[in-house]
Protein backbone atom coordinates (compact mmCIF):
# COMPACT_ATOMS: atom_id res chain seq x y z
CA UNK A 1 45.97 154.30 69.57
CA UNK A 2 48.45 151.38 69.96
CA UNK A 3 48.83 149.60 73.27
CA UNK A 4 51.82 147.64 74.44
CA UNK A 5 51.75 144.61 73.08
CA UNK A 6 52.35 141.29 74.79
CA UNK A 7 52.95 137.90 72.86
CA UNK A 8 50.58 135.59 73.24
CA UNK A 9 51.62 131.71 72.52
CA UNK A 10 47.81 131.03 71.27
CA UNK A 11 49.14 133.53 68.20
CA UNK A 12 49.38 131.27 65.08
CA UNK A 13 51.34 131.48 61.53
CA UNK A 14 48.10 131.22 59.77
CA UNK A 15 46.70 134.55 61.34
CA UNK A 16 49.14 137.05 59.28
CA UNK A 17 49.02 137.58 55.90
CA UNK A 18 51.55 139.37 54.22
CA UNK A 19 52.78 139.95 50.59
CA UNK A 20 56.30 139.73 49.90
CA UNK A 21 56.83 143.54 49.27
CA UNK A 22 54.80 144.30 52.68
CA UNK A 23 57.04 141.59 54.95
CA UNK A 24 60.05 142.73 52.60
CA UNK A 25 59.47 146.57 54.01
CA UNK A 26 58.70 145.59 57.57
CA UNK A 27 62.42 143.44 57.47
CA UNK A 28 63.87 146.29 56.33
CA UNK A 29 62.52 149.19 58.91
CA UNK A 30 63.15 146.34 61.94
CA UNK A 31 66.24 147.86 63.04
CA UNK A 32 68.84 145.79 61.51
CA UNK A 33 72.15 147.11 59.50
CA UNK A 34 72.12 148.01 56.01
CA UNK A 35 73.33 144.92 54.33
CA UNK A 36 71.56 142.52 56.84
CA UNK A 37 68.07 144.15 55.94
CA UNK A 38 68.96 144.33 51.97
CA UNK A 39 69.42 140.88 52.29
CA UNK A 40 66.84 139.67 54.96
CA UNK A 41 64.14 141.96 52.78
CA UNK A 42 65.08 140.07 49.52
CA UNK A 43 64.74 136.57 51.37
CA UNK A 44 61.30 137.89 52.54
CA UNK A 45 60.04 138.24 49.06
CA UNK A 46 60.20 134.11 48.63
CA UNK A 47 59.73 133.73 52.74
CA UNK A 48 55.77 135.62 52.32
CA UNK A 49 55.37 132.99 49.41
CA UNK A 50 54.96 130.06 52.00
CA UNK A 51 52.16 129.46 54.35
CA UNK A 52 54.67 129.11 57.59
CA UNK A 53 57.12 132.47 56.44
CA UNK A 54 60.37 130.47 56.23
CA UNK A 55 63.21 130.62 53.92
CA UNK A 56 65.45 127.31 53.26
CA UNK A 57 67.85 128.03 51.13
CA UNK A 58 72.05 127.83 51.18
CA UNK A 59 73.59 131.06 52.14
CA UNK A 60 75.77 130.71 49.07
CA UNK A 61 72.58 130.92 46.67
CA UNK A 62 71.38 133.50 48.78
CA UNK A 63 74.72 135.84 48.72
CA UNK A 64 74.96 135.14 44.28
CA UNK A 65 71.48 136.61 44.33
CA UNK A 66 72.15 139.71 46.52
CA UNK A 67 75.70 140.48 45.46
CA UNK A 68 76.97 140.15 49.28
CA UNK A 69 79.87 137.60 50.15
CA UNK A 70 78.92 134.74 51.90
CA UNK A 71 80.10 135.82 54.82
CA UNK A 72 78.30 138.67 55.33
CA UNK A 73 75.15 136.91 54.37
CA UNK A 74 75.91 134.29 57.28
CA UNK A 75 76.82 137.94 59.43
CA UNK A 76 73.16 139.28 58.22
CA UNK A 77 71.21 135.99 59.31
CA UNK A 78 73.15 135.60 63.04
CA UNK A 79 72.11 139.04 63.46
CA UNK A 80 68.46 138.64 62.59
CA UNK A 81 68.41 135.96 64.82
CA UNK A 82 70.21 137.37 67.86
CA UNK A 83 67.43 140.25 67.55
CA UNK A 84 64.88 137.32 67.41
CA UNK A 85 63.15 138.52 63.99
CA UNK A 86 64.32 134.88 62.44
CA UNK A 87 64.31 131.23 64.52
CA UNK A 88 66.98 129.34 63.26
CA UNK A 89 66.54 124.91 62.85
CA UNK A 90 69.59 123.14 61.73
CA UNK A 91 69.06 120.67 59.15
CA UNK A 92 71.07 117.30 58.85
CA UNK A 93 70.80 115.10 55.91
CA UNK A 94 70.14 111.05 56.34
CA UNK A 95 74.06 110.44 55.90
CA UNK A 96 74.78 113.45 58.61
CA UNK A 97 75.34 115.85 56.14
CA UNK A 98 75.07 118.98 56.37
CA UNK A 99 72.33 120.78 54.70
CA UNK A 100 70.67 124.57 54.64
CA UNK A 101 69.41 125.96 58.03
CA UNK A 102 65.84 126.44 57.95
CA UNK A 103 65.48 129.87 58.79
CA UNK A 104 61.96 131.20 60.02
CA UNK A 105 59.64 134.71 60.95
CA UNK A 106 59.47 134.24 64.68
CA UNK A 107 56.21 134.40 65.14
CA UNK A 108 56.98 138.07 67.62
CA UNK A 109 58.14 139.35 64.34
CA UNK A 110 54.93 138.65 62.49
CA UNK A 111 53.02 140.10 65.19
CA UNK A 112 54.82 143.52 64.92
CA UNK A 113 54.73 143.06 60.69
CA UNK A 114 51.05 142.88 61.39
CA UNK A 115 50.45 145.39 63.81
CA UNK A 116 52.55 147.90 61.82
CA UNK A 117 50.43 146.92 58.48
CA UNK A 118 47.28 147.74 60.70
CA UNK A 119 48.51 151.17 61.99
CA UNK A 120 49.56 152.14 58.32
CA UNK A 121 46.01 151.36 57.18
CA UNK A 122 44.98 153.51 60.38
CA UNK A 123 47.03 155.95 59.41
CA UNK A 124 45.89 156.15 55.89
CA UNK A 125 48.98 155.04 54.20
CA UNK A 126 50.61 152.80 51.89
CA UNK A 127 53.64 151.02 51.83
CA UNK A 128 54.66 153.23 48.84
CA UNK A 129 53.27 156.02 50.64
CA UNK A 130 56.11 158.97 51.73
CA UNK A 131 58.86 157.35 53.24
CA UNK A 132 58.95 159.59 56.35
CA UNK A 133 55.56 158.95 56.92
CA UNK A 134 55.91 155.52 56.76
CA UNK A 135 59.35 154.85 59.01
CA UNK A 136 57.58 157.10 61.45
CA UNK A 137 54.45 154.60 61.71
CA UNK A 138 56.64 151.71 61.67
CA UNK A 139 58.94 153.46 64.54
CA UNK A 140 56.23 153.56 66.84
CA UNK A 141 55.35 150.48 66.65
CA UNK A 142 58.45 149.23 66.53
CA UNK A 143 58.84 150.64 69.82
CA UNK A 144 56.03 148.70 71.34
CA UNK A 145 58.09 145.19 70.55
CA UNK A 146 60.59 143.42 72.67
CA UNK A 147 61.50 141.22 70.08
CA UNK A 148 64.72 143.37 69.81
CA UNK A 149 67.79 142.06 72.12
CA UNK A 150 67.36 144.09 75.29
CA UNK A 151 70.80 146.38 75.43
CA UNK A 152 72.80 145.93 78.44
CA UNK A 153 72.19 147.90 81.74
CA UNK A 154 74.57 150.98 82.69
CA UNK A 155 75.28 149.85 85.41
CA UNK A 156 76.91 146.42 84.04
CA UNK A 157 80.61 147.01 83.68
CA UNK A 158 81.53 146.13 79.86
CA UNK A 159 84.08 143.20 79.32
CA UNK A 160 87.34 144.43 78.93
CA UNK A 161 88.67 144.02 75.16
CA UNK A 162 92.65 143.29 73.92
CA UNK A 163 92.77 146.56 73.00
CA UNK A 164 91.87 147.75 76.41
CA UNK A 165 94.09 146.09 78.23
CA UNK A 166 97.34 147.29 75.69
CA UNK A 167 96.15 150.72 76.13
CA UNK A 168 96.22 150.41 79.82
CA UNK A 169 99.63 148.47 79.01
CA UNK A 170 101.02 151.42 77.29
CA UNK A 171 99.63 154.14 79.85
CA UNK A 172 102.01 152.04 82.52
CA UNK A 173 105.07 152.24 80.33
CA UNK A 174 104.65 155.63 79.92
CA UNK A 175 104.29 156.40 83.64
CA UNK A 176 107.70 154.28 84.24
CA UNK A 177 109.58 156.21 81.79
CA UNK A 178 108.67 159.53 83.17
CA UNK A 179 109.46 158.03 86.94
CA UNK A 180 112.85 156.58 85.27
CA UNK A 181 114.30 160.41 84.26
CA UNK A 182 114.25 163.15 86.30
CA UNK A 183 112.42 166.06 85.12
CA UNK A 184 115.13 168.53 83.27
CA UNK A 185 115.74 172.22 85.87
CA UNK A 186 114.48 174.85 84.04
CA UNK A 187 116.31 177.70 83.66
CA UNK A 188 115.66 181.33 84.79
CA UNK A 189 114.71 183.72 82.37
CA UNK A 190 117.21 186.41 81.62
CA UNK A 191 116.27 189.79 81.62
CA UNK A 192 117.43 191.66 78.71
């Protein structure tokens, strides 16, 4: 069935083929949030157009096209690259201005889009096949990747936030107060 996969570095762009639906689907069932793979899977479209899978266009095109804010088109792209599905280059113009980042498929990516296209044609299905069938495929070979951002050990304590430290703030206040007034006698029930 499918094996573990390791990256290779030998792996080039010009050994996956994709069409913009197929790369469009594989964004979308990667594991990133709703918006971010709406608008990651609509950049794919015009990405699996070019021989190298990039896209190099402003983020304020990009969010008029998919209805988002800018913002949460800039939110959707850090993501993607954080979980290292997109490489990020920073373009300057000649007169250091700034232009569009060149975003493009890490080449990790591309080998899970691949392998997931091969164990759908495995499997006997199309993209447009039954959706469970489909997410299933591409969850197990999802799973193989480590193109994903590792999540922290349980062991590691997590950094303490603001509202940590009020709440631990307010627990201390509360614990003076009650040391402050002595507790109230209570009475002895009369019998009646």
């Amino acid at each position: 069935m499918l094996a573990k996969v390791t990256f290779l570095s030998c792996i080039t762009m010009s050994d996956f083929t994709f069409s913009g639906y197929e790369l469009a689907c594989f964004v979308t069932h990667s594991g990133l949030s709703r918006s971010a793979g709406h608008i990651l899977s609509q950049c794919a479209n015009l990405a699996a157009t070019t021989s190298e899978y990039f896209i190099h266009k402003p983020h304020r095109l990009i969010a008029a096209e998919t209805g988002y804010s800018q913002s949460t088109v800039v939110r959707a792209f850090r993501e993607a690259v954080n979980k290292g599905i997109l490489s990020v280059e920073i373009v300057i113009g000649d007169h250091r201005e700034r232009r569009a980042n060149l975003y493009r498929f890490t080449p990790s990516f591309l080998a899970f889009a691949q392998q997931a296209k091969n164990a759908l044609i495995e499997s006997k299905l199309k993209i447009s096949s039954a959706a469970t069938k489909v997410k299933a495929v591409l969850a197990k070979t999802l799973a193989l990747f480590n193109f994903l951002s590792t999540p922290p050990c349980q062991n590691d304590a997590p950094s303490p936030c603001q509202d940590d430290v009020a709440i631990k703030n307010k627990k201390s206040q509360i614990k003076k107060q009650k040391d402050q007034f002595p507790a109230v006698p209570k009475r002895p029930a009369s019998k009646n």
